[in-house]
C-alpha atoms as a PDB file:
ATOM      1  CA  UNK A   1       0.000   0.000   0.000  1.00  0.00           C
ATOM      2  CA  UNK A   2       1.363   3.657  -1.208  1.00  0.00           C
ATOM      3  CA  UNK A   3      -0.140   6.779  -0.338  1.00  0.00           C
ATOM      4  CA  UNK A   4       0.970   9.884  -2.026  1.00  0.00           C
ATOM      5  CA  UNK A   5       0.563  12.573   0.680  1.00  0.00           C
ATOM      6  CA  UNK A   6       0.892  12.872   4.432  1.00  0.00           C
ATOM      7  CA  UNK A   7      -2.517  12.990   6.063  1.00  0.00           C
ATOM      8  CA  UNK A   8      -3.879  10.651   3.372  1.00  0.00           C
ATOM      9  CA  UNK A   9      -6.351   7.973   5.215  1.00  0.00           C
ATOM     10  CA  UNK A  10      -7.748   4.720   4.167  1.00  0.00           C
ATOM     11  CA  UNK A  11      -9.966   3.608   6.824  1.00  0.00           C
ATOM     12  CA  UNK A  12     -11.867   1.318   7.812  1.00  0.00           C
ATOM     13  CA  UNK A  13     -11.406  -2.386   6.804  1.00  0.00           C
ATOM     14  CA  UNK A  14     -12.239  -5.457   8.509  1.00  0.00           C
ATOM     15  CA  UNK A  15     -12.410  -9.278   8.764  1.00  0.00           C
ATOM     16  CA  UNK A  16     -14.217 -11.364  10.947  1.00  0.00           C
ATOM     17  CA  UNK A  17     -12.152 -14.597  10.810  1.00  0.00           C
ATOM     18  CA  UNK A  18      -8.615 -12.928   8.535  1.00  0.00           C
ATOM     19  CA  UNK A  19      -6.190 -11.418  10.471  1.00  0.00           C
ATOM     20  CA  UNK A  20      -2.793  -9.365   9.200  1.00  0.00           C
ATOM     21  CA  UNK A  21       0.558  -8.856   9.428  1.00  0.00           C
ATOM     22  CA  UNK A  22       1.368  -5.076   8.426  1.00  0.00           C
ATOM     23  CA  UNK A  23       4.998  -3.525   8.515  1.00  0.00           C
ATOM     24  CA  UNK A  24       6.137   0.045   7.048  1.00  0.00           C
ATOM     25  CA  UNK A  25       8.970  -0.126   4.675  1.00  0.00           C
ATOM     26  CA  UNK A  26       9.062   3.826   3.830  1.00  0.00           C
ATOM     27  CA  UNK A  27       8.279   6.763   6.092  1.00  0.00           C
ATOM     28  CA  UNK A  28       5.883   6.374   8.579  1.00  0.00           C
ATOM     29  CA  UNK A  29       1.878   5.583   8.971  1.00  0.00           C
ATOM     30  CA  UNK A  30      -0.805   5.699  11.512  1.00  0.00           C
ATOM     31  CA  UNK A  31      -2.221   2.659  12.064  1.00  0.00           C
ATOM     32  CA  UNK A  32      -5.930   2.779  14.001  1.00  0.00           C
ATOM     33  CA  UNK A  33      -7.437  -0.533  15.188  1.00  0.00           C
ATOM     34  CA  UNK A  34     -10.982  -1.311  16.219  1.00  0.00           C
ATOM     35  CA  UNK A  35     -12.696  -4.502  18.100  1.00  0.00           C
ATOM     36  CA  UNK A  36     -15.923  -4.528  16.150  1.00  0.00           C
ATOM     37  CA  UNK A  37     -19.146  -5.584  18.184  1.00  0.00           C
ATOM     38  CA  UNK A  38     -21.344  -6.132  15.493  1.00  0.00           C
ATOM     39  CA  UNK A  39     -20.461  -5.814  11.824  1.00  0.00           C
ATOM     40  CA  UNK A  40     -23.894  -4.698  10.267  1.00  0.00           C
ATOM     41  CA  UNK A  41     -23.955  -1.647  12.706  1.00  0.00           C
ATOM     42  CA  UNK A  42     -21.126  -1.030  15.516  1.00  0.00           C
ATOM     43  CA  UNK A  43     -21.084   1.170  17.434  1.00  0.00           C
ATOM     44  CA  UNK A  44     -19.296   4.334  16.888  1.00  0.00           C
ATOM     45  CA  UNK A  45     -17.675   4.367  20.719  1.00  0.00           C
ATOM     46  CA  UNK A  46     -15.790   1.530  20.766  1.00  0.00           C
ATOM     47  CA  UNK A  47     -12.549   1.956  21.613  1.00  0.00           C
ATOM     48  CA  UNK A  48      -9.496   2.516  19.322  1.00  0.00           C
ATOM     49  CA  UNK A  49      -5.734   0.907  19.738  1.00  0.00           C
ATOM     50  CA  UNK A  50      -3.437   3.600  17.885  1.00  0.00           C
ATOM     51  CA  UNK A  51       0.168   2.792  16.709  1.00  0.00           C
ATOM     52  CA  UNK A  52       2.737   4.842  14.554  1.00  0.00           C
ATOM     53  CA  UNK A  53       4.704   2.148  12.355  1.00  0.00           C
ATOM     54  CA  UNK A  54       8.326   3.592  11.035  1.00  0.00           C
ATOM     55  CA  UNK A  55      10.935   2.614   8.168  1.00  0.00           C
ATOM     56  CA  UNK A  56      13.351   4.158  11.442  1.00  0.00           C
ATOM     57  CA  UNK A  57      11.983   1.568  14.118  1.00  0.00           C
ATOM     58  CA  UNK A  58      11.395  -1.599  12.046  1.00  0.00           C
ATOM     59  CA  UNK A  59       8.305  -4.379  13.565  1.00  0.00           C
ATOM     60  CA  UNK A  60       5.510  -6.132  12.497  1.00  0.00           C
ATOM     61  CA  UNK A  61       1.628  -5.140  13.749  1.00  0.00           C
ATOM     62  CA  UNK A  62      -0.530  -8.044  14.233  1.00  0.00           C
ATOM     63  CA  UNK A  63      -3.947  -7.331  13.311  1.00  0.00           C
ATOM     64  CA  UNK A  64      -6.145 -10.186  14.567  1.00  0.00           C
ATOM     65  CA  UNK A  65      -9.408 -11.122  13.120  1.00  0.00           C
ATOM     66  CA  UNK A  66     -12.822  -9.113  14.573  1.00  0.00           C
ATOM     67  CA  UNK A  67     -10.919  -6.267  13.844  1.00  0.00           C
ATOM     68  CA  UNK A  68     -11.559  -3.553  11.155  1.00  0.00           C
ATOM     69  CA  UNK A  69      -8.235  -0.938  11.100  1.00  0.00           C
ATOM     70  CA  UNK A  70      -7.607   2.149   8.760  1.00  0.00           C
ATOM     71  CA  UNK A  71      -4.487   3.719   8.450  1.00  0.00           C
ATOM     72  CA  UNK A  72      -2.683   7.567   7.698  1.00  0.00           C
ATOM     73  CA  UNK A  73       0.223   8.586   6.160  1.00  0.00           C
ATOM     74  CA  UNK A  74       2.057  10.706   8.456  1.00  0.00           C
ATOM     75  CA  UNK A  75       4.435  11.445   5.546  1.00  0.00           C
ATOM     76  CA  UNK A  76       4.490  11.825   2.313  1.00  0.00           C
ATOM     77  CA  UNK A  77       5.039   8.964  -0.046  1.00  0.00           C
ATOM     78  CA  UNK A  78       4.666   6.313   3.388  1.00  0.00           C
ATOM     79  CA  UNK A  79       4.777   2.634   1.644  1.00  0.00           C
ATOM     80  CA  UNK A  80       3.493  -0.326   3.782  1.00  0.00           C
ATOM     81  CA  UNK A  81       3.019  -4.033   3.526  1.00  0.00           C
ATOM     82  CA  UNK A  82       0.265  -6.452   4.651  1.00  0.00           C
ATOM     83  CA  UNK A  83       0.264 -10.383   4.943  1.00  0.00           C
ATOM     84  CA  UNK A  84      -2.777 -12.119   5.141  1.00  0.00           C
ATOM     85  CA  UNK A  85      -3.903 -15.482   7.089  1.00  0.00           C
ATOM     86  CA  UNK A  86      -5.836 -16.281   3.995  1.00  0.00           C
ATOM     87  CA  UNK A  87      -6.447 -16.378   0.583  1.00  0.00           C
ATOM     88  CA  UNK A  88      -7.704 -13.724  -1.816  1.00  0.00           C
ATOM     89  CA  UNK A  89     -10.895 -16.244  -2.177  1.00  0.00           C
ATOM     90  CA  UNK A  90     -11.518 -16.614   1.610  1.00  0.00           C
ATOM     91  CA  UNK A  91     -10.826 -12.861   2.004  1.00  0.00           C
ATOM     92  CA  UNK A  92     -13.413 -11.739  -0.404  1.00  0.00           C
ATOM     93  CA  UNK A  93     -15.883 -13.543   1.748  1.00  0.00           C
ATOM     94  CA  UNK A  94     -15.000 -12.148   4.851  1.00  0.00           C
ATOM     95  CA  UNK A  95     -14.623  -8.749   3.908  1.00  0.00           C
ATOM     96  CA  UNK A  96     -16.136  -5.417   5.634  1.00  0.00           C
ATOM     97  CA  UNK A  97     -15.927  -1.748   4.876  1.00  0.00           C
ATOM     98  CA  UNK A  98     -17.004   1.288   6.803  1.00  0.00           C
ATOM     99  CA  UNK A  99     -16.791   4.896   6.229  1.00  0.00           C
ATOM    100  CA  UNK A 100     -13.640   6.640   7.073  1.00  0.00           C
ATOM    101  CA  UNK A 101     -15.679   8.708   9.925  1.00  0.00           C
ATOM    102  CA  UNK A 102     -17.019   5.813  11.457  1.00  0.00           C
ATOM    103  CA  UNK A 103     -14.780   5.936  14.500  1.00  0.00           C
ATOM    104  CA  UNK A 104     -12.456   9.301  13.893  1.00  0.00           C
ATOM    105  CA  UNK A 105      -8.748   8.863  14.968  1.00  0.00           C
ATOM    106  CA  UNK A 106      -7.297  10.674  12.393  1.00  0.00           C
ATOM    107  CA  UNK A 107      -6.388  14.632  14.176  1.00  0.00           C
ATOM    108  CA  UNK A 108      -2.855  14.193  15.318  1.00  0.00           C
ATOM    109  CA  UNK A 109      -2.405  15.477  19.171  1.00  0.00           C
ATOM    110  CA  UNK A 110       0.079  18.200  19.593  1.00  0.00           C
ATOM    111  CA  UNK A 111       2.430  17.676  22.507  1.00  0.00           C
END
């Protein structure tokens, strides 16, 4: 995954039974995480897990599955990788989307 511009967000993704591997291999990315309670409609207060994954601090961010996570590029041209516990086939069917705004992470806190 490439995004062109800091601030860029791709959010929100999920998979009831999938889980991933991501690591950051350029720049760096926020990387939001959400439990989901119930994948029709969840609820917009559950809480978020938030990591920063670096190209300067190397690791690998297990997403398990009952999770949906969205990410943003906290520079510009960030590059990242995911690995999958299953196939393209098997993903397809246990695939989930929700709007970028469904739980709203993405304001970076000033120190």
């Amino acid at each position: 995954m490439t995004n062109h511009r800091s601030g860029f967000v791709r959010a929100w993704h999920g998979h009831k039974h999938e889980a991933k591997y991501m690591t950051v291999v350029r720049g760096s990315i926020l990387v939001c995480c959400v439990a989901v309670d119930d994948w029709q409609r969840p609820s917009a207060q559950l809480p978020i897990a938030r990591f920063v994954l670096s190209d300067r601090s190397p690791g690998v961010l297990h997403i398990p599955g009952g999770f949906a996570h969205g990410t943003m590029s906290l520079t510009d041209e960030a590059k990242a990788v995911f690995f999958s516990t299953a196939s393209l086939k098997e993903s397809e069917q246990d695939d989930f989307r929700f709007p970028a705004r469904t739980w709203d992470p993405w304001s970076v806190a000033e120190r």
